[in-house]
C-alpha atoms as a PDB file:
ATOM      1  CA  UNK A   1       0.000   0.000   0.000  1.00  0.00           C
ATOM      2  CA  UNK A   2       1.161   3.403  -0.861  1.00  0.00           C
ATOM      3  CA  UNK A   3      -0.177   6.879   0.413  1.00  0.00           C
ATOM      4  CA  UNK A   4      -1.238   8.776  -2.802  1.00  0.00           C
ATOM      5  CA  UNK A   5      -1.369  13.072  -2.530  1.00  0.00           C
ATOM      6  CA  UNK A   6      -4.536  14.374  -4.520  1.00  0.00           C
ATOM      7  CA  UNK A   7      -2.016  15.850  -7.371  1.00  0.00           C
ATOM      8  CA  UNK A   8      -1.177  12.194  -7.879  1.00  0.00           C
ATOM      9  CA  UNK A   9      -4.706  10.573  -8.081  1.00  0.00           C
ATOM     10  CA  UNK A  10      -5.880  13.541 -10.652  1.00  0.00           C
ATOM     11  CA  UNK A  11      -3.341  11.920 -13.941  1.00  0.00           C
ATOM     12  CA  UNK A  12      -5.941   8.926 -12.751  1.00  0.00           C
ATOM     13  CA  UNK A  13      -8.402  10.793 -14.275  1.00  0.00           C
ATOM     14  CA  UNK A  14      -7.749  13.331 -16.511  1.00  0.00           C
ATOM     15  CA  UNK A  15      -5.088  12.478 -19.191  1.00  0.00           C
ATOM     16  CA  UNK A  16      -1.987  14.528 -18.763  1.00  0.00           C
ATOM     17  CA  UNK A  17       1.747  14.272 -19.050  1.00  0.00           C
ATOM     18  CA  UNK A  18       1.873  12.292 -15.293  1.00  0.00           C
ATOM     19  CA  UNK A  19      -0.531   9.737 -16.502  1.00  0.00           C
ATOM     20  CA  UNK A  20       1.061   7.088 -17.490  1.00  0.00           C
ATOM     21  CA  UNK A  21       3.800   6.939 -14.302  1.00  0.00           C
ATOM     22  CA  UNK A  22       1.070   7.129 -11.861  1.00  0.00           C
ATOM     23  CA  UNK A  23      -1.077   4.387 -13.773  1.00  0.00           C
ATOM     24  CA  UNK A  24       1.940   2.410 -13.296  1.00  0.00           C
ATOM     25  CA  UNK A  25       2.523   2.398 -10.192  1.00  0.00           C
ATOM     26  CA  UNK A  26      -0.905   1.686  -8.696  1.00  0.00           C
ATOM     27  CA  UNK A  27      -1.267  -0.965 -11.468  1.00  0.00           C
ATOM     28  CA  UNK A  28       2.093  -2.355  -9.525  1.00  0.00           C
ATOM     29  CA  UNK A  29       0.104  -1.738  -6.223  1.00  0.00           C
ATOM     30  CA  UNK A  30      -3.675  -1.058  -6.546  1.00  0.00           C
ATOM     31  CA  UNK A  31      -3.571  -0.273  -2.189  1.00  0.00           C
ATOM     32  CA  UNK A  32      -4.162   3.168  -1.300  1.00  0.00           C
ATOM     33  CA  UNK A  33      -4.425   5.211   1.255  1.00  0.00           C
ATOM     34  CA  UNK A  34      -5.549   8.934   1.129  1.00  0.00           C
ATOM     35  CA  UNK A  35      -6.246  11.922   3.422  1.00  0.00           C
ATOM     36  CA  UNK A  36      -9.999  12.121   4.434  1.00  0.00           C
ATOM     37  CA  UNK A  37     -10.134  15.455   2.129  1.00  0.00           C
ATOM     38  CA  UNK A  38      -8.668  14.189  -1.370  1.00  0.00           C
ATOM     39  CA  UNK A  39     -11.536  14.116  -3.438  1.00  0.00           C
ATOM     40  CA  UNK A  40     -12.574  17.642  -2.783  1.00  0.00           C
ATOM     41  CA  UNK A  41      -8.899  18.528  -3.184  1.00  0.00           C
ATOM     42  CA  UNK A  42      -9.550  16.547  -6.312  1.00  0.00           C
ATOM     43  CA  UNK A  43     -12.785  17.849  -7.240  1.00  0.00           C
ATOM     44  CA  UNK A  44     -11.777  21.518  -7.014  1.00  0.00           C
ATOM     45  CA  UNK A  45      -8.538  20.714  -9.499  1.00  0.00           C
ATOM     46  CA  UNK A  46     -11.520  19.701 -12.031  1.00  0.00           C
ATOM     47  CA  UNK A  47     -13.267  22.318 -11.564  1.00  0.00           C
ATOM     48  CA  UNK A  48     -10.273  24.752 -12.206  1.00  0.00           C
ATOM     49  CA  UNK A  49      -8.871  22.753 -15.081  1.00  0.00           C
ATOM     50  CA  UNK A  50     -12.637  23.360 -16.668  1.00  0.00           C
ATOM     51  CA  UNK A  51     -12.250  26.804 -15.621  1.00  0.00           C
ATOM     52  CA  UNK A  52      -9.273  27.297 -17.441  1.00  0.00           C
ATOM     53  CA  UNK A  53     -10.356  25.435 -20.473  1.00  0.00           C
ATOM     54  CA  UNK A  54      -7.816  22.751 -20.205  1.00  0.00           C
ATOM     55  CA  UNK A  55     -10.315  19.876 -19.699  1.00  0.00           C
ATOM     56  CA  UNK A  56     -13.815  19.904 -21.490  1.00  0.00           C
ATOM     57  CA  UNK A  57     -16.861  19.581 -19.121  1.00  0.00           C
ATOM     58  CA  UNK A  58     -18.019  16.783 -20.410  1.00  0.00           C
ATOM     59  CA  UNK A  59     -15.037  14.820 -19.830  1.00  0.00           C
ATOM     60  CA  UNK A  60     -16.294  11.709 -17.344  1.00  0.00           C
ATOM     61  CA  UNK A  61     -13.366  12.349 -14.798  1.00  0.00           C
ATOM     62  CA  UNK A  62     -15.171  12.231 -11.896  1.00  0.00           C
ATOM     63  CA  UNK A  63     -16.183   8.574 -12.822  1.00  0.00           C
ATOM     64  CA  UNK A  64     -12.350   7.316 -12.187  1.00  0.00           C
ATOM     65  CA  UNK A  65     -12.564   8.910  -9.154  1.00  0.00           C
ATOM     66  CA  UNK A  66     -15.780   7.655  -7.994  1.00  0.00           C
ATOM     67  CA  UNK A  67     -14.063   3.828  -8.413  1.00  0.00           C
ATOM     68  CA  UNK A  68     -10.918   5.114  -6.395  1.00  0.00           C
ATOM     69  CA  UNK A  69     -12.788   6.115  -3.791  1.00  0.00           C
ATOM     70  CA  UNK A  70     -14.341   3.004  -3.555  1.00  0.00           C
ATOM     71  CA  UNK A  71     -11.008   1.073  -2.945  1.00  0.00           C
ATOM     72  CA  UNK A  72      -9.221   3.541  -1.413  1.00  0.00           C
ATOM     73  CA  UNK A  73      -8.630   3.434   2.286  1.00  0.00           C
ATOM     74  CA  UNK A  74      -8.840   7.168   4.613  1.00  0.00           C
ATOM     75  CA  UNK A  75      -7.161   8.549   7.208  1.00  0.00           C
ATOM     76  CA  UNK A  76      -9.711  10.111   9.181  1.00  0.00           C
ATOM     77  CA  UNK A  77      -9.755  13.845  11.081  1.00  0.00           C
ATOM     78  CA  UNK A  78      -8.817  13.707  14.714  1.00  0.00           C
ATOM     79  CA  UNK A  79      -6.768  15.614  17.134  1.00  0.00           C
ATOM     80  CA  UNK A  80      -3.763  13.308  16.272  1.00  0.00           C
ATOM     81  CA  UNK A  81      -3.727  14.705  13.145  1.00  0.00           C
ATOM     82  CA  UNK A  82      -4.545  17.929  13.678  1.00  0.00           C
ATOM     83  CA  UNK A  83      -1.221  18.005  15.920  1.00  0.00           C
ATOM     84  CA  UNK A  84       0.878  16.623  13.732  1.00  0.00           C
ATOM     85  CA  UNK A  85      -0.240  18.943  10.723  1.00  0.00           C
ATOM     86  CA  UNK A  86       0.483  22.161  13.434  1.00  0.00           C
ATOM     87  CA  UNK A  87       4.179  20.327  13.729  1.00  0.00           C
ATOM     88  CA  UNK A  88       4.567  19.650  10.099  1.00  0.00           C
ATOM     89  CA  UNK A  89       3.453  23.293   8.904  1.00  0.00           C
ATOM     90  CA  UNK A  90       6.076  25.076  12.025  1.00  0.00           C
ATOM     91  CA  UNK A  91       8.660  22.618  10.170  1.00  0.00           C
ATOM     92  CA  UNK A  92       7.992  23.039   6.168  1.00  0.00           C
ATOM     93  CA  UNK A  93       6.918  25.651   4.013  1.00  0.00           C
ATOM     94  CA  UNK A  94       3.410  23.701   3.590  1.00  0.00           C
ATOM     95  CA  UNK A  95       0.121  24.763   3.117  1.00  0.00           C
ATOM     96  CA  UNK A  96      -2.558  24.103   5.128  1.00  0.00           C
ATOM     97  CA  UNK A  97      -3.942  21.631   3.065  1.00  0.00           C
ATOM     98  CA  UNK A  98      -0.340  19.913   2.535  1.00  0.00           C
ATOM     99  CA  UNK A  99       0.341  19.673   5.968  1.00  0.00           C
ATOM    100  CA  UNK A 100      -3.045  17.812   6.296  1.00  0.00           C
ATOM    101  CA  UNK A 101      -1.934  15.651   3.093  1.00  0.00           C
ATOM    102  CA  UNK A 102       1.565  14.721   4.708  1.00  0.00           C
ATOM    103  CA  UNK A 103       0.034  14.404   8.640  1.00  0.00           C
ATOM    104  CA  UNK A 104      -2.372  11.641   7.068  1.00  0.00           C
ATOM    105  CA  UNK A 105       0.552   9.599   5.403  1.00  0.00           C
ATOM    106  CA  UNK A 106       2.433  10.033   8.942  1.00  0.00           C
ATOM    107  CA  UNK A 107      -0.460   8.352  10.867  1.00  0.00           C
ATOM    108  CA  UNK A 108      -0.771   6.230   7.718  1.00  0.00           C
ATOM    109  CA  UNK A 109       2.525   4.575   8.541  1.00  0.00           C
ATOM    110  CA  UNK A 110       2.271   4.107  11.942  1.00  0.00           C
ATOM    111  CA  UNK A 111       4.369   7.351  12.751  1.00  0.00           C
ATOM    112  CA  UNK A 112       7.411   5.198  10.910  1.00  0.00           C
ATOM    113  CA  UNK A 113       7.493   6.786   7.253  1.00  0.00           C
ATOM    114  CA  UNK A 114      10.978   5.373   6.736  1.00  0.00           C
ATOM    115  CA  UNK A 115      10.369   3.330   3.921  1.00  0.00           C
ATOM    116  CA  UNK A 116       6.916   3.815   3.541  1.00  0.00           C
ATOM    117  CA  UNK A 117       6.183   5.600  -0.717  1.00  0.00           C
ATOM    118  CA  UNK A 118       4.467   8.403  -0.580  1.00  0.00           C
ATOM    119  CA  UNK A 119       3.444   9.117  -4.371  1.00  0.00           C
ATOM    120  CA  UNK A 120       2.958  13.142  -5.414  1.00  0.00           C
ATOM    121  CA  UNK A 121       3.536  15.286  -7.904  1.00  0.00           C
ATOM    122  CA  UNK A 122       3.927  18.655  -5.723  1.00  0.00           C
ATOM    123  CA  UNK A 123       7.301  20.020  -5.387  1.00  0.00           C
ATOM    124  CA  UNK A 124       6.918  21.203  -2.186  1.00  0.00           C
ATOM    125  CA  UNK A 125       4.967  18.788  -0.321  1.00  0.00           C
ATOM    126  CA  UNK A 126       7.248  15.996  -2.473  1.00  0.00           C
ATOM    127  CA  UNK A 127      10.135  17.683  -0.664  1.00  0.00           C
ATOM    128  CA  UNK A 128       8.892  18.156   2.895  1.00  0.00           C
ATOM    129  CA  UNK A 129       7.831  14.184   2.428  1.00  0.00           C
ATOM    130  CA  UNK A 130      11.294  13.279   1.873  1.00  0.00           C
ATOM    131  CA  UNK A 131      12.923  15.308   4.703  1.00  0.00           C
ATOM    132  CA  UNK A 132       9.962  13.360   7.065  1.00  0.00           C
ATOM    133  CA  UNK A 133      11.733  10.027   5.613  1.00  0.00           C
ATOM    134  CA  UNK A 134       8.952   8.915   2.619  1.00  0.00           C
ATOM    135  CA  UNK A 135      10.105   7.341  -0.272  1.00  0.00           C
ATOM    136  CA  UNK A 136       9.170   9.654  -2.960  1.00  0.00           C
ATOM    137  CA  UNK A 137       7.483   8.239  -5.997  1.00  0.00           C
ATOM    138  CA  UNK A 138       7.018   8.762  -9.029  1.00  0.00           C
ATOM    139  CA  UNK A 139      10.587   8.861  -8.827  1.00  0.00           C
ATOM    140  CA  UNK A 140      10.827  11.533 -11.537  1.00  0.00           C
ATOM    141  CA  UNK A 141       8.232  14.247 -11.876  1.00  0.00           C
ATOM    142  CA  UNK A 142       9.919  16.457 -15.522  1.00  0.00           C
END
């Protein structure tokens, strides 16, 4: 199992030049785990892309999703991870909603992320990931 960042699961379901690595590696392991708050993370990336013209509104991305969600496992809100996302956002240059993202893989692995992946396609929160000790994946992001 693998925790997946919502700029990860959207090449699921919109074609773009991520696609095909991500595809990969949850055809190599279809397990996931995601942050209670990824598909409106996800949701509101669709709804900008069709803002911005760069997917068509009839595009049938949210049906992708909808099947994710259904296998997906989430880490729900509590005060555990509410504390950790006040420690993680004092520590990196995160956003609010990145520090939520990267709090949520932490309780994912057990507090242990040391070789635990952590797939994303955000510089940032890719970055701030890897100094908490994820494995990074894709392992190129071009």
């Amino acid at each position: 199992m693998m925790f997946w960042d919502a700029s990860a699961i959207i090449p699921l379901c919109v074609a773009e030049k991520h696609s095909r690595a991500v595809k990969r590696l949850l055809m190599n392991d279809p397990l996931m785990a995601v942050w209670w708050g990824t598909p409106l993370e996800c949701f509101s990336a669709f709804a900008r892309l069709i803002r911005q013209g760069e997917i068509d509104r009839e595009l049938d991305y949210l049906r992708p999703l909808n099947e994710l969600m259904k296998i997906w496992t989430e880490i729900k809100p509590g005060h555990d991870l509410r504390d950790i996302a006040f420690r993680i956002i004092a520590t990196h240059q995160l956003k609010s909603a990145d520090s939520l993202q990267l709090a949520s893989a932490f309780i994912w692995s057990g507090k242990k992320p040391m070789g635990n992946n952590f797939v994303c396609l955000d510089k940032k929160l890719r970055a701030a990931a890897q100094k908490e000790g994820f494995k990074i994946l894709p392992l190129a992001t071009r």
